[in-house]
N, C-alpha and C. Protein backbone atom coordinates (compact mmCIF):
# COMPACT_ATOMS: atom_id res chain seq x y z
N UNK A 1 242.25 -188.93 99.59
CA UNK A 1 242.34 -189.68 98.35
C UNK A 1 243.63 -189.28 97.66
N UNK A 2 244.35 -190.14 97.51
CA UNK A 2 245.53 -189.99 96.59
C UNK A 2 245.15 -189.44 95.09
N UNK A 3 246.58 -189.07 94.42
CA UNK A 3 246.37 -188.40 93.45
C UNK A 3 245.47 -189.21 92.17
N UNK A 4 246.40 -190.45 91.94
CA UNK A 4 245.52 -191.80 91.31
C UNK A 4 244.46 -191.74 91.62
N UNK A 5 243.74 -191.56 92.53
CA UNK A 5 242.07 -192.09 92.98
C UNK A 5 241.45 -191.09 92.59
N UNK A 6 242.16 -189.76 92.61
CA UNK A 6 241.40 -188.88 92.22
C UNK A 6 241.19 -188.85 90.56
N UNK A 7 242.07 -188.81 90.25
CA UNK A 7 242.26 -189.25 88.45
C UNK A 7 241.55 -190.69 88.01
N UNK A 8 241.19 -191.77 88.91
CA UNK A 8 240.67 -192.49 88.47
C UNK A 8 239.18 -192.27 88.59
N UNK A 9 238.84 -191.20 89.86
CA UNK A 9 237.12 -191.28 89.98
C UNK A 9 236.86 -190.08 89.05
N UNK A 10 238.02 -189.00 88.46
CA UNK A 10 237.63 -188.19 86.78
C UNK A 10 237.58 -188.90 85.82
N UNK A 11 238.05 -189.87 85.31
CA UNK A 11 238.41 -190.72 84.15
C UNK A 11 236.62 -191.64 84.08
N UNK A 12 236.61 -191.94 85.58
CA UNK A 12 235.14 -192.52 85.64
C UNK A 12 233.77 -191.97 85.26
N UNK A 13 234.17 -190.15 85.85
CA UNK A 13 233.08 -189.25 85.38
C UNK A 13 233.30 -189.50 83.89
N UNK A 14 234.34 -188.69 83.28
CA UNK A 14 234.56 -188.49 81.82
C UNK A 14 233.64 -189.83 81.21
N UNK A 15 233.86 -191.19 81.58
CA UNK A 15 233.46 -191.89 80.87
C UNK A 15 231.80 -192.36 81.11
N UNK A 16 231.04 -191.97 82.41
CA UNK A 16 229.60 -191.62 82.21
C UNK A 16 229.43 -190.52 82.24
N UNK A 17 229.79 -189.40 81.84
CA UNK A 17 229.03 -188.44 81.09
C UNK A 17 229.37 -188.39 79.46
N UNK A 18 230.22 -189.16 78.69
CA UNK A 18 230.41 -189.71 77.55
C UNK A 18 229.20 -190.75 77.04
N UNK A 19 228.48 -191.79 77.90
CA UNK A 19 228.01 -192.61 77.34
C UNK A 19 226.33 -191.82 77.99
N UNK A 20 226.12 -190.69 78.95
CA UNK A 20 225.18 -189.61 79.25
C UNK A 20 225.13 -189.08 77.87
N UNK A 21 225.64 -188.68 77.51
CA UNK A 21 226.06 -187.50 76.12
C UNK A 21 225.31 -188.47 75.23
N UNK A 22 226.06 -189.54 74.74
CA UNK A 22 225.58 -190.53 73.75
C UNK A 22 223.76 -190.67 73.91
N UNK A 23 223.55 -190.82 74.87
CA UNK A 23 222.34 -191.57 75.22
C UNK A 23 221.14 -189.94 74.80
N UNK A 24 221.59 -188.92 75.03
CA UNK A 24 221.17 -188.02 75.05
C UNK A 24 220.97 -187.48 73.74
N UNK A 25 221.92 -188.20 72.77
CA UNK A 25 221.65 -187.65 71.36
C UNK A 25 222.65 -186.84 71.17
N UNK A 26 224.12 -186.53 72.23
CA UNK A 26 224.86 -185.11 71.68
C UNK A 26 224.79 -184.06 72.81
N UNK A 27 223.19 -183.80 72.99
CA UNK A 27 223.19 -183.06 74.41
C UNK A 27 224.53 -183.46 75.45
N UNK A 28 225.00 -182.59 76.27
CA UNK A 28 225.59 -183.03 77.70
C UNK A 28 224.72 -182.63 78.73
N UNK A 29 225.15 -183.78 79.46
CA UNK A 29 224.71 -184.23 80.96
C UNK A 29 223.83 -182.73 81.41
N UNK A 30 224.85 -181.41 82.08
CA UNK A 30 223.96 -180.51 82.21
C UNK A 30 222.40 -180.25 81.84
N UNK A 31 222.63 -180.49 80.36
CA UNK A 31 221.54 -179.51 79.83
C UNK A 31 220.60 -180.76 79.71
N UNK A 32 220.51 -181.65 79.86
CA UNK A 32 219.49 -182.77 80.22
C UNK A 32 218.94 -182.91 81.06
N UNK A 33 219.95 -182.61 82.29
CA UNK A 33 219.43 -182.28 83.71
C UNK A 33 218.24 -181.21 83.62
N UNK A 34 219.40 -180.08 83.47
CA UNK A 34 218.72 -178.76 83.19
C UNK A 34 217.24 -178.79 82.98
N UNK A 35 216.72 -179.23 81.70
CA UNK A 35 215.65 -179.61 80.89
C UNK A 35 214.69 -180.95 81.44
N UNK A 36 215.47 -181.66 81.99
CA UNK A 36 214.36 -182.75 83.01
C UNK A 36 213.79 -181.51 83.67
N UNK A 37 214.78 -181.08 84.60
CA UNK A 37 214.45 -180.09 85.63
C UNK A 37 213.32 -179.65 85.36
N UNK A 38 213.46 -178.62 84.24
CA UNK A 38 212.48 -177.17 83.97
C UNK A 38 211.15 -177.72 83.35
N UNK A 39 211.22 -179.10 82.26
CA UNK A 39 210.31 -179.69 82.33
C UNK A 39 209.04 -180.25 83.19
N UNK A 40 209.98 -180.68 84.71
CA UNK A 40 208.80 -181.43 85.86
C UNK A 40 208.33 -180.33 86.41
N UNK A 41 209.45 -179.13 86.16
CA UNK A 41 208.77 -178.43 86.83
C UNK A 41 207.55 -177.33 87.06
N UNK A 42 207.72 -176.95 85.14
CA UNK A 42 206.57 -176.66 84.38
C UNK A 42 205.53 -177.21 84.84
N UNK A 43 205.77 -178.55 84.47
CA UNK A 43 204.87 -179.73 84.63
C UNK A 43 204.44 -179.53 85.83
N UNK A 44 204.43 -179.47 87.07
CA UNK A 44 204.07 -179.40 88.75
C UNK A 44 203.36 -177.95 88.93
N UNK A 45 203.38 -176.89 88.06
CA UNK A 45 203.26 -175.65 87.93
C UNK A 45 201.98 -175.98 87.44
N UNK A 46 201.40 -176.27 86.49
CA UNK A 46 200.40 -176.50 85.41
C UNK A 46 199.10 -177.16 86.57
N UNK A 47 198.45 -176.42 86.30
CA UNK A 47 197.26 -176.98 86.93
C UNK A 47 195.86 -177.43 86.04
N UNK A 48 196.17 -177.26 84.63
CA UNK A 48 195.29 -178.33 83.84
C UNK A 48 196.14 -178.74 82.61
N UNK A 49 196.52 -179.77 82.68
CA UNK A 49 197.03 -180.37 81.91
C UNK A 49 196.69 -181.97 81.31
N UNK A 50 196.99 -181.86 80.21
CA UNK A 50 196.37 -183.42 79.82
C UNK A 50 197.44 -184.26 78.83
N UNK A 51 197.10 -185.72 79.59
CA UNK A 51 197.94 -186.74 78.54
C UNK A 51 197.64 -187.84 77.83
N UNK A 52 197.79 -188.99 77.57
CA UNK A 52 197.35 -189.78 77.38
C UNK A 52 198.03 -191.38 77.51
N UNK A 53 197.61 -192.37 78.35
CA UNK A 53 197.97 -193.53 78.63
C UNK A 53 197.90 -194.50 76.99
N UNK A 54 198.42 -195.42 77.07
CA UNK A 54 197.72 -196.49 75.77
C UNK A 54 196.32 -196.45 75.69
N UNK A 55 195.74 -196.87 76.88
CA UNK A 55 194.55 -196.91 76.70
C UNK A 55 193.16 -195.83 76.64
N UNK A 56 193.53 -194.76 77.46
CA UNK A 56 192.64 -193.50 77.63
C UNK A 56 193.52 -192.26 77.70
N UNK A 57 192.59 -191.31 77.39
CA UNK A 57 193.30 -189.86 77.65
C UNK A 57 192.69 -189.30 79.13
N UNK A 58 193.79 -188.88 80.30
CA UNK A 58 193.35 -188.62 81.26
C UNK A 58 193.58 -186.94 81.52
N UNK A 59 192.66 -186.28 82.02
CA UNK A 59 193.09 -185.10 82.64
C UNK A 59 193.41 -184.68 84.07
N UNK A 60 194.45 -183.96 83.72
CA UNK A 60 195.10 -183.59 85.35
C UNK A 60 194.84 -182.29 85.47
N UNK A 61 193.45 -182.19 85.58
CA UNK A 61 193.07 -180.39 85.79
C UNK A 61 192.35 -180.62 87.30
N UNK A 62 192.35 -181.84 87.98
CA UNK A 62 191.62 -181.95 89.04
C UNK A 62 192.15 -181.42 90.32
N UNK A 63 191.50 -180.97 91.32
CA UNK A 63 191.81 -179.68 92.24
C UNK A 63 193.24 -180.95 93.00
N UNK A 64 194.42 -180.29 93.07
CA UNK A 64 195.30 -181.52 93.62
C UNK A 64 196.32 -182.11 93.19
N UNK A 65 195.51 -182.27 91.38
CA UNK A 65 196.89 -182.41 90.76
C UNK A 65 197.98 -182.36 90.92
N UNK A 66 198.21 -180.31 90.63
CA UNK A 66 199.35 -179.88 90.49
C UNK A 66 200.48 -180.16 92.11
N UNK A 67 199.67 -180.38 92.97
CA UNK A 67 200.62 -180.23 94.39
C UNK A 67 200.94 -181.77 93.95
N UNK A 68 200.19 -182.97 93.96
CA UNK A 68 200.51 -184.41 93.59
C UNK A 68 201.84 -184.56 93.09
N UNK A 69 201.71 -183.48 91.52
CA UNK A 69 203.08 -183.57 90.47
C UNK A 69 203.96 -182.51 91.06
N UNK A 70 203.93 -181.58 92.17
CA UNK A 70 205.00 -181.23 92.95
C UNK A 70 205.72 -182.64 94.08
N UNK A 71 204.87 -182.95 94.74
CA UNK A 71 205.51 -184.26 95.33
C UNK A 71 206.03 -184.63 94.98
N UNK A 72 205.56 -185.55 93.96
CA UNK A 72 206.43 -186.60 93.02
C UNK A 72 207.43 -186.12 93.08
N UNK A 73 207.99 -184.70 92.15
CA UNK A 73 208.83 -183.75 91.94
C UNK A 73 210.07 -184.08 92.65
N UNK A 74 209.30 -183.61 94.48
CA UNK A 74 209.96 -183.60 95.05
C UNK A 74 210.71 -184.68 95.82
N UNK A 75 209.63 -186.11 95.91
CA UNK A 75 210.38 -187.34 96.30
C UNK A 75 211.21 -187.60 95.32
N UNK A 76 211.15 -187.48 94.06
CA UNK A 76 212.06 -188.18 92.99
C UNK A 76 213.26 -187.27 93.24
N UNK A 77 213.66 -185.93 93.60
CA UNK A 77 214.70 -185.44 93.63
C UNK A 77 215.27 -185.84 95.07
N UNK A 78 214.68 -186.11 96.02
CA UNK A 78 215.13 -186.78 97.32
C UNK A 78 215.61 -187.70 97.17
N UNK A 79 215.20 -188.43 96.33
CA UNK A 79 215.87 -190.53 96.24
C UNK A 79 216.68 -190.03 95.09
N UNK A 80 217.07 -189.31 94.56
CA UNK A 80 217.92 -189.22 93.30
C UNK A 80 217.77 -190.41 91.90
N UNK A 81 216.56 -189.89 91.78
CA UNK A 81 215.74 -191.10 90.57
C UNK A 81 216.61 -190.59 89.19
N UNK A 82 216.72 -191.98 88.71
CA UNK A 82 217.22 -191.85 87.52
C UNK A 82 216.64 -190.43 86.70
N UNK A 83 217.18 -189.52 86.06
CA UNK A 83 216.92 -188.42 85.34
C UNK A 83 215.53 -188.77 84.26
N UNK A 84 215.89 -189.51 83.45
CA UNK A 84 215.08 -189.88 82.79
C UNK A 84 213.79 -190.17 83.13
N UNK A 85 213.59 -191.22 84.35
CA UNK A 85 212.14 -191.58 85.25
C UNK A 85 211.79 -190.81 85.91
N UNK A 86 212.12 -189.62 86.68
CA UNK A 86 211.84 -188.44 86.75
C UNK A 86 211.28 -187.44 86.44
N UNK A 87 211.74 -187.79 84.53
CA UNK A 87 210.70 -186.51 84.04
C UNK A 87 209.36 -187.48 83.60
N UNK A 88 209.05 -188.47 84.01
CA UNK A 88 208.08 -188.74 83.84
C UNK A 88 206.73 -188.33 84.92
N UNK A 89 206.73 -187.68 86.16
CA UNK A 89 206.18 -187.42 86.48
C UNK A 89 204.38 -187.58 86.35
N UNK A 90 204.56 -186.60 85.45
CA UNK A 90 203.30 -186.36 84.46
C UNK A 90 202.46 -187.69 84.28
N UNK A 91 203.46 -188.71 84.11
CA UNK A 91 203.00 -190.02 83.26
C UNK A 91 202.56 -190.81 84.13
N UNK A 92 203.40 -190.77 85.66
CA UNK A 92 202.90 -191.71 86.68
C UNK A 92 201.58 -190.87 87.13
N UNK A 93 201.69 -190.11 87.12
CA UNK A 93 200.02 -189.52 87.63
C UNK A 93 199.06 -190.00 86.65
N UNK A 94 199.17 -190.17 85.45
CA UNK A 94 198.06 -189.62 84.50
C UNK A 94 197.99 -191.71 84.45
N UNK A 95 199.01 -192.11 84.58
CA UNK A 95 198.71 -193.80 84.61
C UNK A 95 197.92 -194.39 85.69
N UNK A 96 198.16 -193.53 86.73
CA UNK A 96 197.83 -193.91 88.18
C UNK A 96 196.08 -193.67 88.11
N UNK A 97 195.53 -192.50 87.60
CA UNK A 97 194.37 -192.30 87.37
C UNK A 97 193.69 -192.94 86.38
N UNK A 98 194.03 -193.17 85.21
CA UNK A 98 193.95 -194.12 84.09
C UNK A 98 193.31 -195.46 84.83
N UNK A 99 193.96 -196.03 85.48
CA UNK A 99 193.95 -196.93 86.18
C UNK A 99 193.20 -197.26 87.48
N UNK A 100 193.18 -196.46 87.95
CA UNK A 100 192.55 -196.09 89.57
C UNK A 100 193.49 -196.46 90.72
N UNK A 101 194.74 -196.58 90.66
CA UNK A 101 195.61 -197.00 91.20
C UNK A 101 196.19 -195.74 91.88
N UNK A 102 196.35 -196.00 93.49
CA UNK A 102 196.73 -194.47 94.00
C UNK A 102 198.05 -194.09 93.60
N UNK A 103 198.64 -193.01 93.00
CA UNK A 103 199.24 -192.32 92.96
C UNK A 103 200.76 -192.05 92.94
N UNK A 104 200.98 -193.02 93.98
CA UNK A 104 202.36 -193.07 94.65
C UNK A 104 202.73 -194.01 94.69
N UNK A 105 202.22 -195.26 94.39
CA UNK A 105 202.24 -196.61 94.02
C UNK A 105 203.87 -197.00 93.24
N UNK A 106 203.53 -196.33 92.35
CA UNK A 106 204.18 -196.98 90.77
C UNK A 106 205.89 -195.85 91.09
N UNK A 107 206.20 -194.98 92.15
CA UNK A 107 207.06 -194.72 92.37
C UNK A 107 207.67 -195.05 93.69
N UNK A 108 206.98 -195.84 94.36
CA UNK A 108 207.07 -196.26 95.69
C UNK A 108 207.76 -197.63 94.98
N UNK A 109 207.42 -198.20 93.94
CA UNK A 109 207.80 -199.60 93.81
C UNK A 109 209.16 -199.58 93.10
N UNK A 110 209.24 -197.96 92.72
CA UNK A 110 210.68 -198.08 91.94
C UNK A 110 211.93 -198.08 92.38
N UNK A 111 211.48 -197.01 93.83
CA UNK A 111 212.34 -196.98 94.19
C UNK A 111 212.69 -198.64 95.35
N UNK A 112 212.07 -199.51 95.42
CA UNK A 112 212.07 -201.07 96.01
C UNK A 112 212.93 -201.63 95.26
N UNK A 113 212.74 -201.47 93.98
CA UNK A 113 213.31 -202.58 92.82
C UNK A 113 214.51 -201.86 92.30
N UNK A 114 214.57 -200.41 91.81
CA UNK A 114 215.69 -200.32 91.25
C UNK A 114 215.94 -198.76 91.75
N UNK A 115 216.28 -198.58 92.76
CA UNK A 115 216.65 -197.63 93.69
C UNK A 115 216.29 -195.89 92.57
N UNK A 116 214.71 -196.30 92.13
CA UNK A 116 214.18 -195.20 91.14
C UNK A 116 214.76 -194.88 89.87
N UNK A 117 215.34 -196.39 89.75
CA UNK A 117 215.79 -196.41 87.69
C UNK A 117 217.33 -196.47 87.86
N UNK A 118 217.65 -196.01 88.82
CA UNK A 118 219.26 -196.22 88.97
C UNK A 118 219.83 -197.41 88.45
N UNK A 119 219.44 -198.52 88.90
CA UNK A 119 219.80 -199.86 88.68
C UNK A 119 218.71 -201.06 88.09
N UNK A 120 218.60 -200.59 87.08
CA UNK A 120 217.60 -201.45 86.14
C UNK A 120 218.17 -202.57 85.73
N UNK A 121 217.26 -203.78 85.80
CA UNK A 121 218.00 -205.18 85.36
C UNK A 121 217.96 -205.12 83.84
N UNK A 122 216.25 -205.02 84.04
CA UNK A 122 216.56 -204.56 81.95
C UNK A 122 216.26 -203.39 81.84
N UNK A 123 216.26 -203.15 80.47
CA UNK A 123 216.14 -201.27 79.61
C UNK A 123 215.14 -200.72 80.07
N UNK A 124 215.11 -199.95 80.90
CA UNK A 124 213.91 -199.01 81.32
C UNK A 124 213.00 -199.49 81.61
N UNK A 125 213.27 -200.69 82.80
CA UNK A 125 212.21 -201.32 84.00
C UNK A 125 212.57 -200.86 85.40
N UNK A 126 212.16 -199.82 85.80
CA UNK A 126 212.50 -199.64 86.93
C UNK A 126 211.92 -200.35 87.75
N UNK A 127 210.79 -200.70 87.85
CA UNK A 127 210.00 -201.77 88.65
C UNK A 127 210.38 -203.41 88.79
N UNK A 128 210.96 -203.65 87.90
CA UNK A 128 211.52 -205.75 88.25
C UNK A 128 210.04 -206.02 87.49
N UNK A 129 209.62 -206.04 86.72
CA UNK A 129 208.66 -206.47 85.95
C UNK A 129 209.35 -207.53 85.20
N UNK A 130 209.20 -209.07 85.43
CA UNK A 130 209.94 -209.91 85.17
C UNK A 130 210.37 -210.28 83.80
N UNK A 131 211.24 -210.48 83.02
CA UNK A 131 211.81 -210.79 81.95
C UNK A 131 211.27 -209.66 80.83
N UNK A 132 210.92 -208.22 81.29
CA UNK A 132 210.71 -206.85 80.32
C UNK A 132 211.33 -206.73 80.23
N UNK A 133 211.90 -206.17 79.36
CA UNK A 133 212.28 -204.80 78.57
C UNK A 133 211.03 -203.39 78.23
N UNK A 134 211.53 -202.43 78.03
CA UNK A 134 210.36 -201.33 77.44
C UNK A 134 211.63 -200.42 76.34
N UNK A 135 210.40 -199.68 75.70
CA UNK A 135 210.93 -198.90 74.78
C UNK A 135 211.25 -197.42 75.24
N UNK A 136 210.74 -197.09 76.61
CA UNK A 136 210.86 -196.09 77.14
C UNK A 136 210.93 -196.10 78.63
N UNK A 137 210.69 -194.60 79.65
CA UNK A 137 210.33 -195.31 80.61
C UNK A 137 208.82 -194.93 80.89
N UNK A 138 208.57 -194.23 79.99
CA UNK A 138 206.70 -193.95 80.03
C UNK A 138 206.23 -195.30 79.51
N UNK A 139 206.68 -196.13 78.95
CA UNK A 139 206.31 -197.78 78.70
C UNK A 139 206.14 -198.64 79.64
N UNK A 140 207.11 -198.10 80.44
CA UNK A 140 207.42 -198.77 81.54
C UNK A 140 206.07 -198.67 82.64
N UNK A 141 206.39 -197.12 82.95
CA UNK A 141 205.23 -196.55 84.27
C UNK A 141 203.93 -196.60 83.78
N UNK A 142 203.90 -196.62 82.40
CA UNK A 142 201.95 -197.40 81.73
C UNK A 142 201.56 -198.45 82.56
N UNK A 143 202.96 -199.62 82.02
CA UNK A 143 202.84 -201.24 82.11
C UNK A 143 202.66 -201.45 83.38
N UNK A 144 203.42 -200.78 84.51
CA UNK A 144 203.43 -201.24 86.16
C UNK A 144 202.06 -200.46 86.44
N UNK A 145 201.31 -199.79 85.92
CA UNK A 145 200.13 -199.39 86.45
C UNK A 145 198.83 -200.21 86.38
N UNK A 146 198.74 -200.53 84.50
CA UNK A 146 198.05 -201.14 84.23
C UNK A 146 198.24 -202.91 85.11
N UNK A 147 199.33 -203.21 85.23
CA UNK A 147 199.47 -204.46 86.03
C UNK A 147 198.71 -204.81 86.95
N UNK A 148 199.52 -203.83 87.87
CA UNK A 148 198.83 -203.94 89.23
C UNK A 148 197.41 -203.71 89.00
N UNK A 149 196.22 -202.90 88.43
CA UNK A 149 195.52 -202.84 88.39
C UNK A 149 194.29 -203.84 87.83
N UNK A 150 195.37 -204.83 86.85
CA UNK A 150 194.70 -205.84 86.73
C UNK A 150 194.96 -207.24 87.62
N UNK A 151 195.33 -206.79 88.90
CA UNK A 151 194.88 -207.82 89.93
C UNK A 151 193.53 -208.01 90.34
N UNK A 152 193.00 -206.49 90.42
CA UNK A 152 191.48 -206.31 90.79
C UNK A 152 191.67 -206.19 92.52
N UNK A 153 192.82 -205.52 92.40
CA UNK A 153 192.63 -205.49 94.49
C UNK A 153 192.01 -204.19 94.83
N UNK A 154 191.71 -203.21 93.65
CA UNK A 154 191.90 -201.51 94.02
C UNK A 154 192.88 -201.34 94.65
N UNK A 155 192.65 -200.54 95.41
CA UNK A 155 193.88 -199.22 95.98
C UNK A 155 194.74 -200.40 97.40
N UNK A 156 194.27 -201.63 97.73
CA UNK A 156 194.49 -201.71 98.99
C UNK A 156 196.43 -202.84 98.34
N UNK A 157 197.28 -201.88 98.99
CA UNK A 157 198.34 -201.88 98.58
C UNK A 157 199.10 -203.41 99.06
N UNK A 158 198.70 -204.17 100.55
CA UNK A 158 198.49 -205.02 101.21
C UNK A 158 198.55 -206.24 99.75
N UNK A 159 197.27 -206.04 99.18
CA UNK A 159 197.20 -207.16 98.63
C UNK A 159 197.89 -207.63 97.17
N UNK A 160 197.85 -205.87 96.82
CA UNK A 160 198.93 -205.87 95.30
C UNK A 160 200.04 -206.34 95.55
N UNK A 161 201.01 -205.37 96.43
CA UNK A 161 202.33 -205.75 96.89
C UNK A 161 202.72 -207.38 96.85
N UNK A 162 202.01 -207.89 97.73
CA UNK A 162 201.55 -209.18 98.21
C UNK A 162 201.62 -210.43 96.55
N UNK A 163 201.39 -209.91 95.82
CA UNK A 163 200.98 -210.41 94.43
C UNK A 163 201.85 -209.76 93.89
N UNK A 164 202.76 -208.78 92.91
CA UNK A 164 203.00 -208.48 92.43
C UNK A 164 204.70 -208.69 92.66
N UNK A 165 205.39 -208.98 94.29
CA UNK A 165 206.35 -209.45 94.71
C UNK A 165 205.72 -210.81 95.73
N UNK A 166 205.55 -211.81 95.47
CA UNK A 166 205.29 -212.65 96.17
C UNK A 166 206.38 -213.14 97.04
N UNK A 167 207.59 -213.26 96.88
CA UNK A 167 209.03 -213.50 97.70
C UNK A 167 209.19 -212.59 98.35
N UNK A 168 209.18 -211.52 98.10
CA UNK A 168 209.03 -210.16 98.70
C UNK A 168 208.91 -210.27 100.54
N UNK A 169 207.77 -210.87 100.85
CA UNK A 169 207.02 -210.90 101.85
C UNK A 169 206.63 -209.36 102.40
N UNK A 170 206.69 -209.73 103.58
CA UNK A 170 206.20 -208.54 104.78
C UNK A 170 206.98 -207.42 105.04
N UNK A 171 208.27 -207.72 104.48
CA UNK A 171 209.15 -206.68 104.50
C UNK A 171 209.67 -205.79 103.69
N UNK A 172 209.30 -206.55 101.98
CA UNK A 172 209.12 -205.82 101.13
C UNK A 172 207.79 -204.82 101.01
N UNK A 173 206.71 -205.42 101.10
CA UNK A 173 205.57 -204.75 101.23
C UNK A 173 205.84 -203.54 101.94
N UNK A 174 205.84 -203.91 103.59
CA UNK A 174 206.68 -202.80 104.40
C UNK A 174 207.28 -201.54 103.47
N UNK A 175 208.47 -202.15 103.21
CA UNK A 175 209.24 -200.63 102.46
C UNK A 175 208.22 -199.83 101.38
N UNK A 176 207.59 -201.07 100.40
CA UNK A 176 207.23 -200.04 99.56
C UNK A 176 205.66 -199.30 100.24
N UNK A 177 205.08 -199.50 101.07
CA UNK A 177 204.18 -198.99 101.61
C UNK A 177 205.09 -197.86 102.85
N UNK A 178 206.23 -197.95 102.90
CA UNK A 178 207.00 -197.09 103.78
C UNK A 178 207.32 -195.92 102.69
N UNK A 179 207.90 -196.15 101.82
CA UNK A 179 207.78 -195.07 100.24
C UNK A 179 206.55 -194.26 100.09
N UNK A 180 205.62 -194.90 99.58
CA UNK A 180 204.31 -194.39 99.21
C UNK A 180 204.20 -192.95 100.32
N UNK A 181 204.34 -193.45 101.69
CA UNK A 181 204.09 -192.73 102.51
C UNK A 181 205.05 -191.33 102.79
N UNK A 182 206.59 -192.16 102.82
CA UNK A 182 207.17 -190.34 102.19
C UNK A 182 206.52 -189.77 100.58
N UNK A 183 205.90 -189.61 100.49
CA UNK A 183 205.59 -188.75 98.55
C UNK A 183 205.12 -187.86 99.49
């Protein structure tokens, strides 16, 4: 890489970890990381812990949990999920049960649609939930739980997928049932 390219891919950092900073309140990039980090990871550590969806308060003291919210943990740091959807962890479990919806679902689909928040069409939809927006991304991982769950398919992923990306076909389904399965 020439000297230019190199100065142009710093100038590029400088200017997302400037609008990182912003978004963060002031914090820098590091210590957001940092703090996602030590957060999920608390969080994966904790073997009774409790939250609450819109609709119910669920507990994650059940034998399983905590390895579940290590997974997650650990697929979301494998696909390099947006920082932010990441530390939600906690939230996709406690939605997923809320719901009765297995588990791995609602991060299997994120990473389909927006390569795990990386590339969101709108504000903190990682999922393609059509013409949303959310106020967060725990708004978000509520809404894609409760969704799917009000198809009435239960757990059988075949038929959500199927409904929830109808263009999609057999090959979308495929991947995100190929996801689910790395967690």
């Amino acid at each position: 890489m020439t000297t230019t390219g190199i100065q142009a891919v710093q100038a590029r950092i400088a200017v997302i970890e400037s609008r990182l900073k912003a978004l963060a309140g002031g914090t820098d990039f590091a210590s957001v990381l940092d703090s996602t980090v030590t957060s999920s990871t608390a969080m994966a550590g904790s073997s009774a812990m409790t939250g609450t969806s819109s609709t119910t308060t669920v507990s994650l003291s059940d034998p399983g949990d905590a390895e579940k919210l290590q997974r997650l943990t650990a697929y979301m740091q494998s696909r390099h999920f947006n920082s932010g959807l990441a530390a939600e962890t906690g939230t996709f479990l406690q939605a997923a049960k809320a719901n009765g919806i297995d588990w791995r679902l609602g991060v299997a689909i994120a990473v389909a649609e927006s390569s795990g928040g990386r590339d969101c069409f709108r504000q903190n939809n990682p999922f393609g939930i059509m013409g949303k927006s959310f106020a967060s991304w725990k708004d978000a991982v509520t809404e894609v739980n409760r969704l799917v769950a009000s198809y009435g398919y239960g757990n059988d992923p075949q038929k959500i997928l199927a409904k929830y990306n109808p263009s999609g076909g057999q090959t979308y389904i495929n991947n995100v049932i190929n996801e689910m399965n790395a967690v």
